[in-house]
Protein backbone atom coordinates (compact mmCIF):
# COMPACT_ATOMS: atom_id res chain seq x y z
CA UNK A 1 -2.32 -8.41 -11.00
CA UNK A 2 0.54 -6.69 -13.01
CA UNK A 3 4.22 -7.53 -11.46
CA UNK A 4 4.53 -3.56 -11.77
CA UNK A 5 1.22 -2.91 -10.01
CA UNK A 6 1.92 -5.36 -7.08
CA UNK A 7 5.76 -3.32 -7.08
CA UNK A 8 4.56 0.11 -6.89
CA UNK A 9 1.65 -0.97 -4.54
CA UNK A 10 4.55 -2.51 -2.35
CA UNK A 11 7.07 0.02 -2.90
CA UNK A 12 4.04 2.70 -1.70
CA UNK A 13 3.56 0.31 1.58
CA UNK A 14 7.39 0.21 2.70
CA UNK A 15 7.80 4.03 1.89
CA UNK A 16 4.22 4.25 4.68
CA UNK A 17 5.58 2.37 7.25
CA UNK A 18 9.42 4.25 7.31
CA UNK A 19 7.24 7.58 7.10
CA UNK A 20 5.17 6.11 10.10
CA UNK A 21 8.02 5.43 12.10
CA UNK A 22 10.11 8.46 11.57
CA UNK A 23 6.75 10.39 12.41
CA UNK A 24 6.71 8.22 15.61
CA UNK A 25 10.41 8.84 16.17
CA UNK A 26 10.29 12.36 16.15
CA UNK A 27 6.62 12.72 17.56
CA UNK A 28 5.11 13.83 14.21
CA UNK A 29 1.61 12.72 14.29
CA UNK A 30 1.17 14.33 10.38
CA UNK A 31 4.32 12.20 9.73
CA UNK A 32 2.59 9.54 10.87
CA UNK A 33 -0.87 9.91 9.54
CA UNK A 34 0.50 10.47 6.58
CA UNK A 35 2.71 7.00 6.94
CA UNK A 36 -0.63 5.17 7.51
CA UNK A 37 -2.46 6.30 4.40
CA UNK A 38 -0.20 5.57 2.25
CA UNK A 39 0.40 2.38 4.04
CA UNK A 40 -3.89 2.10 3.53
CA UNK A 41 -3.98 3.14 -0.14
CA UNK A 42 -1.20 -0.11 -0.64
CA UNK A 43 -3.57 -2.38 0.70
CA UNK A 44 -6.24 -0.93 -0.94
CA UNK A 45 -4.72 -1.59 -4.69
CA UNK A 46 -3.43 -4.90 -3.68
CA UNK A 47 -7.27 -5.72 -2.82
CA UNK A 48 -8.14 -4.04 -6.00
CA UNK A 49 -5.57 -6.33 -8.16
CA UNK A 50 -6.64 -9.49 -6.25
CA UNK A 51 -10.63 -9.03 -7.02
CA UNK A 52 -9.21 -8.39 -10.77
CA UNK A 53 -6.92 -11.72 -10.70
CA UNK A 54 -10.36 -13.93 -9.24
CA UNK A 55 -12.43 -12.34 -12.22
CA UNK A 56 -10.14 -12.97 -14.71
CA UNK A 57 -9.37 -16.66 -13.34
CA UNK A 58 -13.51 -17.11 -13.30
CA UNK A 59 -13.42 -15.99 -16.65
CA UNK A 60 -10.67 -18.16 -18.07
C-alpha cells in the first residue's frame, strides 16, 4: 500500500470519528451516520491496500 493511500485512508478515518462524536454531542444522528461511513469507507481501502500488498508479496 502507497504511504499516501494509507494517509488519506487514515486522515478519512480520524475526520469519521470527530464527525461521529460531534453528531453524538449535539444529538445529530446524520452527523453521526455520516461519521460512521466515512469511518467504514477507511477501513474499507485499508482492506483494499492490504489484499494488494499480499498479492504483490506472492508475486515477488
Amino acid at each position: 500500500m502507497s504511504t499516501e493511500d494509507r494517509a488519506k485512508a487514515t486522515a478519512k478515518n480520524i475526520e469519521g470519528k470527530a464527525q461521529e462524536a460531534l453528531g453524538n454531542v449535539t444529538g445529530d444522528p446524520e452527523d453521526r451516520a455520516e461519521g460512521k461511513a466515512k469511518q467504514t469507507q477507511a477501513e474499507a481501502s485499508h482492506a483494499k491496500e492490504d489484499v494488494k500488498d499480499k498479492i504483490k508479496k506472492a508475486i515477488d
